[in-house]
Protein backbone atom coordinates (compact mmCIF):
# COMPACT_ATOMS: atom_id res chain seq x y z
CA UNK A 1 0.00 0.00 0.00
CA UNK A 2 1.79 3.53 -1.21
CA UNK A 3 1.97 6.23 1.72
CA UNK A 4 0.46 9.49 1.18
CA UNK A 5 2.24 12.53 -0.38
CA UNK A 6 3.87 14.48 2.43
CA UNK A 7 1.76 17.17 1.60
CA UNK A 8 -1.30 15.56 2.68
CA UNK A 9 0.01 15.52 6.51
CA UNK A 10 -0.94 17.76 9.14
CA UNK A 11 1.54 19.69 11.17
CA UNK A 12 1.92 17.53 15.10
CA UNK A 13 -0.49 20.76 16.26
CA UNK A 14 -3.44 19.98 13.96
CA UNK A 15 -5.32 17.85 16.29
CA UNK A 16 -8.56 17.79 15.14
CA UNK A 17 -7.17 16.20 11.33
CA UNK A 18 -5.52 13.92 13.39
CA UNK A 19 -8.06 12.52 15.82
CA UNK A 20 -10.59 12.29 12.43
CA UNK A 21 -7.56 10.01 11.44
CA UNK A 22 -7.59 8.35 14.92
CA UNK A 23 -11.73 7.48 14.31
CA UNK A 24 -10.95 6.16 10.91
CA UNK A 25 -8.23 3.73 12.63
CA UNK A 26 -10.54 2.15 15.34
CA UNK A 27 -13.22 1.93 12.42
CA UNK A 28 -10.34 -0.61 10.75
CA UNK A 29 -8.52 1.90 7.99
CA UNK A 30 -5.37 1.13 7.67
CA UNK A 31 -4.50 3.79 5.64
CA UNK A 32 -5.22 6.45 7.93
CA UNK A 33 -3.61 4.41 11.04
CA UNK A 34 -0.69 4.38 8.35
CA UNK A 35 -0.84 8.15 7.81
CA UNK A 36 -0.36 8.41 11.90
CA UNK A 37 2.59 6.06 11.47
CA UNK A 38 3.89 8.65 9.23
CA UNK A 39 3.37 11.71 10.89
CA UNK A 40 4.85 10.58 14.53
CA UNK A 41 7.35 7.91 13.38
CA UNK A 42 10.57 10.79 13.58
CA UNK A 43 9.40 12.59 16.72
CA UNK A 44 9.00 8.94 18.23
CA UNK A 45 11.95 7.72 17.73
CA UNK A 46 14.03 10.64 18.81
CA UNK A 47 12.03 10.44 22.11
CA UNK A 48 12.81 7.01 22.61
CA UNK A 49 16.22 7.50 21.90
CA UNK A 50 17.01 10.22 24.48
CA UNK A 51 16.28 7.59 26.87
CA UNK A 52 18.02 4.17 25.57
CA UNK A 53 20.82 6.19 23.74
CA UNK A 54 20.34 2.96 21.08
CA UNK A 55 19.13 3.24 17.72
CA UNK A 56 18.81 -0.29 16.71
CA UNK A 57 16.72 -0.49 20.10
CA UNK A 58 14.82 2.88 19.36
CA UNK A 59 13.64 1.46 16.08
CA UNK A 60 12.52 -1.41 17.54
CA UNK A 61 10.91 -0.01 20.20
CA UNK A 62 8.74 2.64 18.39
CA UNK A 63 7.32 -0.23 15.71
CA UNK A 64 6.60 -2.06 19.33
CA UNK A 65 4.43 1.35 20.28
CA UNK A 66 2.83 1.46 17.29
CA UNK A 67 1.75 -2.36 17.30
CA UNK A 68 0.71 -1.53 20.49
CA UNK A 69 -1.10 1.76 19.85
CA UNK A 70 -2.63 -0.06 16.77
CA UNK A 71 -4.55 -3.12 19.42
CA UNK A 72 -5.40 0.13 22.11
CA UNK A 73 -7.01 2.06 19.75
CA UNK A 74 -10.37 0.19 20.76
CA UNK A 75 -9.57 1.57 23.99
CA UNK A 76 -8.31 5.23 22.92
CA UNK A 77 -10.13 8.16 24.78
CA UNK A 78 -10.20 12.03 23.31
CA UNK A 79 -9.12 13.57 26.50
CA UNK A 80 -6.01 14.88 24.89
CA UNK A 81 -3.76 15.10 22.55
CA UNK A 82 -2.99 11.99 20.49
CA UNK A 83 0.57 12.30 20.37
CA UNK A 84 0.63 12.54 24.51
CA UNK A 85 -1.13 8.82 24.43
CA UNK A 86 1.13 7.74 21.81
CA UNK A 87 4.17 8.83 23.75
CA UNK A 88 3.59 8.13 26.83
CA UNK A 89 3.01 3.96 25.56
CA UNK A 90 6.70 4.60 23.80
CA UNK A 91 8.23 5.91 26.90
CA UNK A 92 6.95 3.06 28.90
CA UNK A 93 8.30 0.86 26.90
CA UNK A 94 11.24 2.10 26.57
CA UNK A 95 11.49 2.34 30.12
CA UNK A 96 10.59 -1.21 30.52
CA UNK A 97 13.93 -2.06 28.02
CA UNK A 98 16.03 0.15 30.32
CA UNK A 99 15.54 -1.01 33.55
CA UNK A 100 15.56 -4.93 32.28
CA UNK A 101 19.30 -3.96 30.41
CA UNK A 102 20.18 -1.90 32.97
CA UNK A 103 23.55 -1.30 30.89
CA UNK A 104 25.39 1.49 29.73
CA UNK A 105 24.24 2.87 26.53
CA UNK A 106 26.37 4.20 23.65
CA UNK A 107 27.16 7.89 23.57
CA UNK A 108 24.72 10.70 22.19
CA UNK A 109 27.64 11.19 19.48
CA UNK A 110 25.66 9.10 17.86
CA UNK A 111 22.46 11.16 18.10
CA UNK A 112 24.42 14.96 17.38
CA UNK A 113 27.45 13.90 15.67
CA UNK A 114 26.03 15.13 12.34
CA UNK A 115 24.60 18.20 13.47
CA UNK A 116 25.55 20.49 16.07
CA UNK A 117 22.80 22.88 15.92
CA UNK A 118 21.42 21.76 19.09
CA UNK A 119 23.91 22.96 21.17
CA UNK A 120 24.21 26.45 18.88
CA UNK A 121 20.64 26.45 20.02
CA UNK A 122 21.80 26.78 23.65
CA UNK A 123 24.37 29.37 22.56
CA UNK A 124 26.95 27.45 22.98
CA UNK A 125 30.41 28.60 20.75
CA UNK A 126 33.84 27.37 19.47
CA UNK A 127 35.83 28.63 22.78
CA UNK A 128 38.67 26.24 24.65
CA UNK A 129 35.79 23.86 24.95
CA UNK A 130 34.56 22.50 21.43
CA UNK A 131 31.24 21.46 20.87
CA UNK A 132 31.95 17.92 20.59
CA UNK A 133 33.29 17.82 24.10
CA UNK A 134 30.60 19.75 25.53
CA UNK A 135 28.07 17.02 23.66
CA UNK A 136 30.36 14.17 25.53
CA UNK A 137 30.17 15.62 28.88
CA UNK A 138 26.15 15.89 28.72
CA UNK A 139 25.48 12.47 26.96
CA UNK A 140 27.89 10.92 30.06
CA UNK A 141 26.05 12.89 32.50
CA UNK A 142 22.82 11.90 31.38
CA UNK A 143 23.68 8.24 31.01
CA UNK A 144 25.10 7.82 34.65
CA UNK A 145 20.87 8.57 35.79
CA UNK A 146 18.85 6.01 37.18
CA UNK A 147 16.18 4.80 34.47
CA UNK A 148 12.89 6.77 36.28
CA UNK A 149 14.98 10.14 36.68
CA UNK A 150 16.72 9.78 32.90
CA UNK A 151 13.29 8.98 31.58
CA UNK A 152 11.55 11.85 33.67
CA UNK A 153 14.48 14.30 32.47
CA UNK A 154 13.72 13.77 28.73
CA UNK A 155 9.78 13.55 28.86
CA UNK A 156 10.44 17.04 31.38
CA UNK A 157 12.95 18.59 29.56
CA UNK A 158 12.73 17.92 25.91
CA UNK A 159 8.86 16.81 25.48
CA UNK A 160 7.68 19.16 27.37
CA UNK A 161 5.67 16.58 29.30
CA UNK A 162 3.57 17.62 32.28
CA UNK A 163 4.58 16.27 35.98
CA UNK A 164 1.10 14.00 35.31
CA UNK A 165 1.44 12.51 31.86
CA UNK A 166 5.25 11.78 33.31
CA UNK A 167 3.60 9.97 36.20
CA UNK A 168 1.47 7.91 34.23
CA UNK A 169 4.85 6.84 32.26
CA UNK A 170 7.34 6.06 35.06
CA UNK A 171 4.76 5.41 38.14
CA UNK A 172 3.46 7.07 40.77
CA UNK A 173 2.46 10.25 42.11
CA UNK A 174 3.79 13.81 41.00
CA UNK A 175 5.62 14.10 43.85
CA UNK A 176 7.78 10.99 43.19
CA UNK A 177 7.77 12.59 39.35
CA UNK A 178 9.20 15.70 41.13
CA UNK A 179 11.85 14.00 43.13
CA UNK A 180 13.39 11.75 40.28
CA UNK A 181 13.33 15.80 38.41
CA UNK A 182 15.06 17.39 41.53
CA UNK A 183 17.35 14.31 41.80
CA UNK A 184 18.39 14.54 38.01
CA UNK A 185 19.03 18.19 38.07
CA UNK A 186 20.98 18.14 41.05
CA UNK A 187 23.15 15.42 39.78
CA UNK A 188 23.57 17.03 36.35
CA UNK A 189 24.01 20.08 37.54
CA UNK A 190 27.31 18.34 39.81
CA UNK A 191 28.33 16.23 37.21
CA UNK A 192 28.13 19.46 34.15
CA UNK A 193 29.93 21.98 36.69
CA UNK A 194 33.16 22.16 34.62
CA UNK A 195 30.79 23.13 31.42
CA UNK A 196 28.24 25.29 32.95
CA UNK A 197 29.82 28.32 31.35
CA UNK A 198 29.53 26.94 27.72
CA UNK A 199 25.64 25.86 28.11
């Protein structure tokens, strides 16, 4: 079955094309369950890698979310945004493959090493310290968290999740959600002192 043009998908903000895609799925259409494939695949994938720091994982983790996704549909309630569900079944899962490898993952070189606009995002500029060192520094940080705080740093940090839809991924209550944030930081923070001046 041929995908359809690019130009027939909706920006991630146009909600209400995408939930009239979300009906069509639970009514059995492929095609527009394949459309949703489309139009989350890249944002999925660089979520779930944030947190394994594996791309041969990340890719099989998100088709695992949207197998997933695809049996839940039945299930699916409009009380938010799609993407929010979507994510939050990818972080779990993802979460899940942390804590059972409980490993240390390969470096976010990986991830950046290709493009550095990221960090000239944050301002950062060719000074004593050079990009790729200051990229080194974070992605070793990072990976020295616990699973719940790493996972509750990116969903925080670079999803812009709230302290609830983090909760529902890692467990608990906000407060715990909090604490692994306010752990993380604090450690990061420690472990990024050297750097602080080039972030």
């Amino acid at each position: 079955m041929e995908s359809p043009a690019n130009d027939h998908y909706p920006s991630l903000s146009d909600e209400e094309t995408i939930q009239q895609w979300v009906q069509q799925s639970k009514n059995g259409n492929e095609e527009a369950f394949g459309r949703l494939v489309e139009t989350f695949a890249s944002r999925l994938q660089g979520m779930i890698y944030r947190i394994l720091l594996d791309w041969d994982e990340t890719r099989d983790i998100a088709q695992e979310t949207f197998i997933h996704a695809y049996r839940a549909l039945p299930n699916y309630q409009h009380r938010g945004r799609f993407q929010s569900w979507l994510f939050q079944i990818g972080a779990r899962q993802a979460l899940d493959t942390l804590r059972k490898k409980n490993r240390r993952p390969e470096y976010w070189m990986k991830a950046y090493g290709e493009n550095e606009d990221g960090l000239k995002e944050k301002g950062v500029e060719d000074t004593t310290v050079s990009r790729h060192e200051v990229i080194a520094a974070i992605e070793e940080a990072v990976q020295k968290l616990p699973p719940e705080q790493r996972t509750a740093f990116v969903l925080a940090e670079y999803e812009g999740y709230e302290y609830q839809e983090i909760a529902a991924v890692i467990g608990g209550s906000r407060k715990r959600v909090e604490m692994h944030l306010y752990r993380a930081r604090l450690a990061l923070r420690h472990r990024l002192k050297p750097f602080l001046e080039f972030l």
